[in-house]
PDB file of N, CA and C in Angstrom:
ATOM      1  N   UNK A   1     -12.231  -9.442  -9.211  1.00  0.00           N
ATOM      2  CA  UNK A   1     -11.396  -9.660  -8.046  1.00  0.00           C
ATOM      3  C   UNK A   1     -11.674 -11.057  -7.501  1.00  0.00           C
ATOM      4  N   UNK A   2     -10.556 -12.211  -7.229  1.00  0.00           N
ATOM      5  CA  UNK A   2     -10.485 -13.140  -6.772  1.00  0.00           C
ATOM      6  C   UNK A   2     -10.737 -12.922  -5.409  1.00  0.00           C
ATOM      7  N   UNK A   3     -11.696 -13.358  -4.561  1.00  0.00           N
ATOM      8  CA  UNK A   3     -11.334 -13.059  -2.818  1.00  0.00           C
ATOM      9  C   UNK A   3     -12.120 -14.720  -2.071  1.00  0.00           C
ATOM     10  N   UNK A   4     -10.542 -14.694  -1.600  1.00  0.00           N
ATOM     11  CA  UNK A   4     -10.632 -16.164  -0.764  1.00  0.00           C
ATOM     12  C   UNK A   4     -10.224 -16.024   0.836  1.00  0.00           C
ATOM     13  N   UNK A   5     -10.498 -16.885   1.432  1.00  0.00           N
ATOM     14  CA  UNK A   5     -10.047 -16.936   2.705  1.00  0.00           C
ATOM     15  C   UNK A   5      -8.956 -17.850   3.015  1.00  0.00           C
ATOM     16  N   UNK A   6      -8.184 -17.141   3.933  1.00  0.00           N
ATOM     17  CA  UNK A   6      -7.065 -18.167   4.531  1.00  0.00           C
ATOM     18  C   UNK A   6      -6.905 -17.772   6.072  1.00  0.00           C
ATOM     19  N   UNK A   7      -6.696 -18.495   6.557  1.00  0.00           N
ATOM     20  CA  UNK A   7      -6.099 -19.020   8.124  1.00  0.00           C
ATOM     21  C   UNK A   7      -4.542 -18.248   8.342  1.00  0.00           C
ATOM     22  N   UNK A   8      -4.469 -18.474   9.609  1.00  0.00           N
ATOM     23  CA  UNK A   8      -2.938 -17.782   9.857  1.00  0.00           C
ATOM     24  C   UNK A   8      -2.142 -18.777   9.496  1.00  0.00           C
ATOM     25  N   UNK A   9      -1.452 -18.294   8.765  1.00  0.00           N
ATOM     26  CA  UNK A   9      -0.070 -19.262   8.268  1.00  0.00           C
ATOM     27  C   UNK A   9      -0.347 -20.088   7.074  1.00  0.00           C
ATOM     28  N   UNK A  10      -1.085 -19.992   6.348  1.00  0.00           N
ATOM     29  CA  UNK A  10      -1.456 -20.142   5.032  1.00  0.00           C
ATOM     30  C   UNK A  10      -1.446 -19.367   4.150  1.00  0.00           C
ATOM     31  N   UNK A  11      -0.799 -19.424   2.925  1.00  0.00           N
ATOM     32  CA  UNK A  11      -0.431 -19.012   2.097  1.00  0.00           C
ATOM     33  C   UNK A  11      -1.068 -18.897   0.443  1.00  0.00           C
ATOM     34  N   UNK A  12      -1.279 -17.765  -0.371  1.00  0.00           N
ATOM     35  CA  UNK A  12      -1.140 -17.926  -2.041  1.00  0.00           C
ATOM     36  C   UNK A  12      -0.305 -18.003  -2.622  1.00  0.00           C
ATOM     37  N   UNK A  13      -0.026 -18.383  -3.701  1.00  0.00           N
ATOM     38  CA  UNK A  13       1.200 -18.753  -5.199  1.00  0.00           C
ATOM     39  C   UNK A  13       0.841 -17.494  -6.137  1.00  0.00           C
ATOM     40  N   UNK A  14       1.113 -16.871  -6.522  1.00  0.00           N
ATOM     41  CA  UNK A  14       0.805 -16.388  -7.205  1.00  0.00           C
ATOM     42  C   UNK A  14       1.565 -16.109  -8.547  1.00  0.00           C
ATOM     43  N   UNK A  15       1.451 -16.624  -9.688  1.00  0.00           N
ATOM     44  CA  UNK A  15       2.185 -17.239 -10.997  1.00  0.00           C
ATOM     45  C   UNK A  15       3.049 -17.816 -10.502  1.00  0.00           C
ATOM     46  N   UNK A  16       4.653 -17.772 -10.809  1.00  0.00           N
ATOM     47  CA  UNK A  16       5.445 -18.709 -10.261  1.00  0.00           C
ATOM     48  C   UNK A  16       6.676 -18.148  -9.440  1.00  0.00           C
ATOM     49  N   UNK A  17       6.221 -17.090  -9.275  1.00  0.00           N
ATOM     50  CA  UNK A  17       7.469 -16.514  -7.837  1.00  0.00           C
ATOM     51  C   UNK A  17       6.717 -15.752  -7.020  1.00  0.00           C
ATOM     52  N   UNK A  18       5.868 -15.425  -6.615  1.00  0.00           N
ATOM     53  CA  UNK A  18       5.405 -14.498  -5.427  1.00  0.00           C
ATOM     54  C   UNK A  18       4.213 -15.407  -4.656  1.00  0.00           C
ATOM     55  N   UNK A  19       4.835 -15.104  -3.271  1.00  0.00           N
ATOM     56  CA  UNK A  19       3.987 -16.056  -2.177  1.00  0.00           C
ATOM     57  C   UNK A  19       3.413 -15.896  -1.307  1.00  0.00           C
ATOM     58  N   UNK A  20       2.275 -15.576  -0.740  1.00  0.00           N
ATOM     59  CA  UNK A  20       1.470 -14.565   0.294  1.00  0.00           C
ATOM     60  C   UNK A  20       1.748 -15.067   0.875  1.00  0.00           C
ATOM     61  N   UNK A  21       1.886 -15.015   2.237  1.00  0.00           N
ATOM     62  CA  UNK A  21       1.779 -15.812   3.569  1.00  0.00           C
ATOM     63  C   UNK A  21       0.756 -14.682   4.814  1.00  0.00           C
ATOM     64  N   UNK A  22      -0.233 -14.911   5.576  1.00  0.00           N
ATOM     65  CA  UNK A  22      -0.796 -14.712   6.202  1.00  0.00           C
ATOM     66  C   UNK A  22      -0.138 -15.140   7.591  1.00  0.00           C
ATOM     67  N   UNK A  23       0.428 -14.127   8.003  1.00  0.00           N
ATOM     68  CA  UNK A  23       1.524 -14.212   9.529  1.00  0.00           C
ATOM     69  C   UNK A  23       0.920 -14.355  10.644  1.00  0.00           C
ATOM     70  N   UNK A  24       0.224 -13.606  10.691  1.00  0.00           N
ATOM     71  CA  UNK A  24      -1.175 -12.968  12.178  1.00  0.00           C
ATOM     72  C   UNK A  24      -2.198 -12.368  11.125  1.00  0.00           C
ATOM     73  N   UNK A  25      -3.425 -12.439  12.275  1.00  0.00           N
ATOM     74  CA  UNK A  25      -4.944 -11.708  12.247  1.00  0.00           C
ATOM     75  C   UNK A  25      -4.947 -11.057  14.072  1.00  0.00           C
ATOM     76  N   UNK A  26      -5.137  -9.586  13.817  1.00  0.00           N
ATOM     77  CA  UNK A  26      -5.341  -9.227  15.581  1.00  0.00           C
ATOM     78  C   UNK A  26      -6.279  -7.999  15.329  1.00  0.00           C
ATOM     79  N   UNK A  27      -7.586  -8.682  15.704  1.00  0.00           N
ATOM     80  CA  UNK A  27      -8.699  -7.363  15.858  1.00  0.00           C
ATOM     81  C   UNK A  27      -8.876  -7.101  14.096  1.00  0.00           C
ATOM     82  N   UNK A  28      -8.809  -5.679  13.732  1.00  0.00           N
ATOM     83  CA  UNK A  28      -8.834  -5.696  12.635  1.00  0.00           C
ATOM     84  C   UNK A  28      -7.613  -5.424  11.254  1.00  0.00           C
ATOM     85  N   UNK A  29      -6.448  -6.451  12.144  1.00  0.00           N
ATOM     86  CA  UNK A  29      -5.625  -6.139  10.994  1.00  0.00           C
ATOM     87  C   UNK A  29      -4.736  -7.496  10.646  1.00  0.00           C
ATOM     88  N   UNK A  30      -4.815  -7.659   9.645  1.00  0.00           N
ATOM     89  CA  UNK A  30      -4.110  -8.606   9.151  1.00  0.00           C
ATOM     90  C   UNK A  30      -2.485  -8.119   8.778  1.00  0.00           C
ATOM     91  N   UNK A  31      -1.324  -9.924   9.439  1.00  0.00           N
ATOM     92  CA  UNK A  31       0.102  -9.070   8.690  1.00  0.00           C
ATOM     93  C   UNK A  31       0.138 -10.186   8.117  1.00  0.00           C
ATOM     94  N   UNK A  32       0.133  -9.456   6.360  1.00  0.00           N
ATOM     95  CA  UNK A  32       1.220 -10.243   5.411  1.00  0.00           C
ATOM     96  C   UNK A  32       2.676 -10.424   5.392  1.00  0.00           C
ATOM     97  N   UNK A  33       2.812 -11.444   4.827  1.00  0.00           N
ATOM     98  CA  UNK A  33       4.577 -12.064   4.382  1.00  0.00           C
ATOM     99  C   UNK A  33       4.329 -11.909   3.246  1.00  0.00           C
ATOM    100  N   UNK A  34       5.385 -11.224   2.303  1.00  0.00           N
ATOM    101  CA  UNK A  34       4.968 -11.510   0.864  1.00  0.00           C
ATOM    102  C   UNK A  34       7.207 -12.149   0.320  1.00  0.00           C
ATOM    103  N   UNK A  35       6.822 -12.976  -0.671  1.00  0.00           N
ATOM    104  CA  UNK A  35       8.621 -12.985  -0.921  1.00  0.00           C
ATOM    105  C   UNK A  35       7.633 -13.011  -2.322  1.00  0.00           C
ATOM    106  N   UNK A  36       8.643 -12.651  -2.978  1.00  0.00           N
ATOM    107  CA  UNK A  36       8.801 -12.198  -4.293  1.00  0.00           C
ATOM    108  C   UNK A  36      10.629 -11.556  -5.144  1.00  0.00           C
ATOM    109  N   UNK A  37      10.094 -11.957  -6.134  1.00  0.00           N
ATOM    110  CA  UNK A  37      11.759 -11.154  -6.802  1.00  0.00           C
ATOM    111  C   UNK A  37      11.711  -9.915  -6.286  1.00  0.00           C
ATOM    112  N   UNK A  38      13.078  -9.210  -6.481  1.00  0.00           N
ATOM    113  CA  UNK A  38      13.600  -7.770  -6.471  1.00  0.00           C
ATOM    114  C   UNK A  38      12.913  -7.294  -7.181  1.00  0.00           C
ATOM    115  N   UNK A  39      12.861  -7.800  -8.513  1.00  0.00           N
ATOM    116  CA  UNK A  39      12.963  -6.952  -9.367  1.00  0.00           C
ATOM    117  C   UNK A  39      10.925  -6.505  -9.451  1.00  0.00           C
ATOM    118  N   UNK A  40      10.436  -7.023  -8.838  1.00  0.00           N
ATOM    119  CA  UNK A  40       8.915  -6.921  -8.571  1.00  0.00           C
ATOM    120  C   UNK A  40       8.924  -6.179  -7.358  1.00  0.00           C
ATOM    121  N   UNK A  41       8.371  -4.545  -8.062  1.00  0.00           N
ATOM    122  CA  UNK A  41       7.782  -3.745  -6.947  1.00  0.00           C
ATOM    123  C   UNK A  41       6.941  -3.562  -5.995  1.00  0.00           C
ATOM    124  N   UNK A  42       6.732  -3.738  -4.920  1.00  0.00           N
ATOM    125  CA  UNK A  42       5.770  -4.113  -4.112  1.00  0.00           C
ATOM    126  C   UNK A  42       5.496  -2.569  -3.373  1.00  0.00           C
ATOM    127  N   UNK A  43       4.347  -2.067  -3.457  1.00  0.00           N
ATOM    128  CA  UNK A  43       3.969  -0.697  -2.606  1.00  0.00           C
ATOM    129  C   UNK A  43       2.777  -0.411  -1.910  1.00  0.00           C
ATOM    130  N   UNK A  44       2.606  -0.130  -0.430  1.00  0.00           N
ATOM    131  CA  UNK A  44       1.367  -0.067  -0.152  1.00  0.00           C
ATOM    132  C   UNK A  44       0.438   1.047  -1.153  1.00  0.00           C
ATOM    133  N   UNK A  45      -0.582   0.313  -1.199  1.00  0.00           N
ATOM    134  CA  UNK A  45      -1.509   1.781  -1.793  1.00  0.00           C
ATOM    135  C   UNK A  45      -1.532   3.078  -1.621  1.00  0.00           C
ATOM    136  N   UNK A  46      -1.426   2.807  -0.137  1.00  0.00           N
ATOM    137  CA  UNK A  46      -1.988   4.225   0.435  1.00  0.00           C
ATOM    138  C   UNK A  46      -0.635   5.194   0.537  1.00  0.00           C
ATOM    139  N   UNK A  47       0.356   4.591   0.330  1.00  0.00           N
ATOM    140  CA  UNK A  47       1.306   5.504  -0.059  1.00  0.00           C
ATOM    141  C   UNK A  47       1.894   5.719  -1.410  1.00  0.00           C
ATOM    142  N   UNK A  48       0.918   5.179  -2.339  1.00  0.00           N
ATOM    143  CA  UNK A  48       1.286   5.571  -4.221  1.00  0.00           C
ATOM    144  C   UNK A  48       0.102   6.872  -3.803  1.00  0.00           C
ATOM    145  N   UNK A  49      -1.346   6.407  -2.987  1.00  0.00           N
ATOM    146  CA  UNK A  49      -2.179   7.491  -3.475  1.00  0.00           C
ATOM    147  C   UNK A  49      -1.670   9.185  -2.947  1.00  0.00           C
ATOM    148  N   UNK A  50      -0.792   8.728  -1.518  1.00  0.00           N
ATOM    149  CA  UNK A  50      -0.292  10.097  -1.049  1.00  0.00           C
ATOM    150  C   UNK A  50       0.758  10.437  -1.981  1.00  0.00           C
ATOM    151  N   UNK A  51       1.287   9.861  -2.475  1.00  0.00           N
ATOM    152  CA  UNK A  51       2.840  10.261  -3.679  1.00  0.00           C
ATOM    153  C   UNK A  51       2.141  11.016  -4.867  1.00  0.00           C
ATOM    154  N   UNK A  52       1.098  10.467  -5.394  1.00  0.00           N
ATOM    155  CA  UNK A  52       0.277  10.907  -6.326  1.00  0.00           C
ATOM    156  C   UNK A  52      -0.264  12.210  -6.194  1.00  0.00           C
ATOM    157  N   UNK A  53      -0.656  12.052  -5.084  1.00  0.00           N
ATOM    158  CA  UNK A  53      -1.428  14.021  -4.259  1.00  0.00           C
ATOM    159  C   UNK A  53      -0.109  14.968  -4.316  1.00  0.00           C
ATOM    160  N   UNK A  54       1.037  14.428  -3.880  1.00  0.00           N
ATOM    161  CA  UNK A  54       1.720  15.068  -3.600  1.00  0.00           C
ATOM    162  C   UNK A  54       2.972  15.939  -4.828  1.00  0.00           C
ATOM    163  N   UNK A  55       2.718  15.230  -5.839  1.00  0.00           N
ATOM    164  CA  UNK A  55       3.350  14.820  -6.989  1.00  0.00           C
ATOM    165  C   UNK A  55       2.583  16.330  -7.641  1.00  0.00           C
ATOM    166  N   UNK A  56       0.835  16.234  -7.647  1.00  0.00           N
ATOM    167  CA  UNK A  56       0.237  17.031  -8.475  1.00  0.00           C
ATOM    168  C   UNK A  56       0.425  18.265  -7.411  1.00  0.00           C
ATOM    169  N   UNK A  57       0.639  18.392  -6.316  1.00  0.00           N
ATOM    170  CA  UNK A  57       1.123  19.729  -5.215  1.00  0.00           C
ATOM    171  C   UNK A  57       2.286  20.330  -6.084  1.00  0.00           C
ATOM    172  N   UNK A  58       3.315  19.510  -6.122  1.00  0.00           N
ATOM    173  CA  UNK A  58       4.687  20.069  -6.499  1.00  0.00           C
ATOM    174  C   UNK A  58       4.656  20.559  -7.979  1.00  0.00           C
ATOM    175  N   UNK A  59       3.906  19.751  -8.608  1.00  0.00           N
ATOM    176  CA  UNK A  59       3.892  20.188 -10.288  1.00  0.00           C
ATOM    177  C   UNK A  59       3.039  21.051 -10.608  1.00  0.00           C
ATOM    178  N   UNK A  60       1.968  21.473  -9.751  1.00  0.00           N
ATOM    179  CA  UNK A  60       0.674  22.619 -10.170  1.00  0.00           C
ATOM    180  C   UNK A  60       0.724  23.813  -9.566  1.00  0.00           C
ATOM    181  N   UNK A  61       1.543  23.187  -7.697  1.00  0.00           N
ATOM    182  CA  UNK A  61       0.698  24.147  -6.958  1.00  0.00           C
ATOM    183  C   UNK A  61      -0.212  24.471  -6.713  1.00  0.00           C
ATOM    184  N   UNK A  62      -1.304  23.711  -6.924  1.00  0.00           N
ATOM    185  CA  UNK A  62      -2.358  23.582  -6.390  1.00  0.00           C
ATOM    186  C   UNK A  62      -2.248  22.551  -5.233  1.00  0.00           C
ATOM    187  N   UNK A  63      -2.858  23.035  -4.091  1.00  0.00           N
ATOM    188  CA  UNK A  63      -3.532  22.205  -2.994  1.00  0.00           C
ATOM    189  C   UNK A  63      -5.168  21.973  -2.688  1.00  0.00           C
ATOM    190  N   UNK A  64      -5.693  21.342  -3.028  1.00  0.00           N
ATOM    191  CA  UNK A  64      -7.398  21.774  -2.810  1.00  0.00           C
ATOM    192  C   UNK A  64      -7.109  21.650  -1.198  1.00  0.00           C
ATOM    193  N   UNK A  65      -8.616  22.695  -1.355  1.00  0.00           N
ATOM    194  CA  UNK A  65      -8.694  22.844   0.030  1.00  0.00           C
ATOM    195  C   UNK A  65      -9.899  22.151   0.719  1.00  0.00           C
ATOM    196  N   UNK A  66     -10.405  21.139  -0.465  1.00  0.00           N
ATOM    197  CA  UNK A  66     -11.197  20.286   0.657  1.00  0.00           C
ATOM    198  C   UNK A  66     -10.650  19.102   0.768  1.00  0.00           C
ATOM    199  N   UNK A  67      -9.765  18.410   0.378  1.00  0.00           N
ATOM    200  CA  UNK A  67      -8.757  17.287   0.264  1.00  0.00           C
ATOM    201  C   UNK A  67      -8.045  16.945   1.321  1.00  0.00           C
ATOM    202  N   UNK A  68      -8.394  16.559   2.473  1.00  0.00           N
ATOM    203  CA  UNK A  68      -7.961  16.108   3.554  1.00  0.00           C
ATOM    204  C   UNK A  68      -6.307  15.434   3.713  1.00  0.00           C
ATOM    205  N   UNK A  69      -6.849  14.406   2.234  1.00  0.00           N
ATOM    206  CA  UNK A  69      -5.378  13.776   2.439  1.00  0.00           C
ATOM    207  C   UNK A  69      -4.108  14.202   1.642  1.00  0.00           C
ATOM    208  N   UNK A  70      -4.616  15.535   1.032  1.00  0.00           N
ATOM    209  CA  UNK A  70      -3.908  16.155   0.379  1.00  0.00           C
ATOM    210  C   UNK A  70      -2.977  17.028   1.641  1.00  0.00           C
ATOM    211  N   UNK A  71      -3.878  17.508   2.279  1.00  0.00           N
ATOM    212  CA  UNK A  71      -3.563  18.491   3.760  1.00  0.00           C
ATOM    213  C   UNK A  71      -2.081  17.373   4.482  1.00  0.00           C
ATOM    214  N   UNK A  72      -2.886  16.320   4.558  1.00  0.00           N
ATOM    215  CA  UNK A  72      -1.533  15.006   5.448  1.00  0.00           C
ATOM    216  C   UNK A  72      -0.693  14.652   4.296  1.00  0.00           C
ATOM    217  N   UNK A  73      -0.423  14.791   3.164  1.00  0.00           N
ATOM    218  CA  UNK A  73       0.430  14.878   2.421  1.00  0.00           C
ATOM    219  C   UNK A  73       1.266  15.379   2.716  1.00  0.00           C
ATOM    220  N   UNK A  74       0.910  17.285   2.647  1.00  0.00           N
ATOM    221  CA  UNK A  74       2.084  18.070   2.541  1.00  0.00           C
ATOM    222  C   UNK A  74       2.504  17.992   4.556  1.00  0.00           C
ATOM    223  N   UNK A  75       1.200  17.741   5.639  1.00  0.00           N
ATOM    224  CA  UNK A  75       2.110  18.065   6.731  1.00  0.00           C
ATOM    225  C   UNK A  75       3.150  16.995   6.761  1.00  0.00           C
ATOM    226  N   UNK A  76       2.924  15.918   6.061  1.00  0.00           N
ATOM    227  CA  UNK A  76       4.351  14.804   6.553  1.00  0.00           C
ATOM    228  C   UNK A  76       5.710  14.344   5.376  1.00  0.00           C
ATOM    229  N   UNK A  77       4.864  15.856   4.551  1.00  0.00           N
ATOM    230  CA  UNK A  77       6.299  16.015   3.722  1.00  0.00           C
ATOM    231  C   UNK A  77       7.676  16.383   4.328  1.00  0.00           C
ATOM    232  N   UNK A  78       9.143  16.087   4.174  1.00  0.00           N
ATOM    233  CA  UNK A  78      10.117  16.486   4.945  1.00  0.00           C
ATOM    234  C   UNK A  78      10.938  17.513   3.751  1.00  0.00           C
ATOM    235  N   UNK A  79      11.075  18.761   3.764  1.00  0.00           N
ATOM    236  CA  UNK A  79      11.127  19.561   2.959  1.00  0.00           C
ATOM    237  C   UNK A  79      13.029  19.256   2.728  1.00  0.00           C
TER     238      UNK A  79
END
């Protein structure tokens, strides 16, 4: 993992079409700008890892029951 620092309003390149931009820093959260092609999918993590939980719910039927974020999966599923 590459990890660098940047300032607000400074930016990465990344190969030759996608461009970070660092918008704001407030407390502990940073907002990105990202431009990039269409055709480049961009997804937060944390909602591939809930799609993923939720994915093995619908196809097994199984829910573990110590899986917390399995639990906030299905409550903010919209049936």
């Amino acid at each position: 993992m590459l990890v660098l620092t940047r300032r607000e309003n400074e930016s990465l390149i990344i190969g030759d079409n996608i461009k970070l931009t660092i918008l704001a820093v407030k407390g502990g959260q940073v907002r990105v700008g990202i431009e990039a092609p269409n055709e480049i999918p961009i997804h937060r993590e944390e909602l591939l890892i809930d799609a993923e939980g939720l994915e093995k719910v619908v196809t097994t039927g199984d829910l573990p029951v110590n899986d917390a974020s399995s639990h906030h999966v299905m409550a903010n599923h919209k049936h």
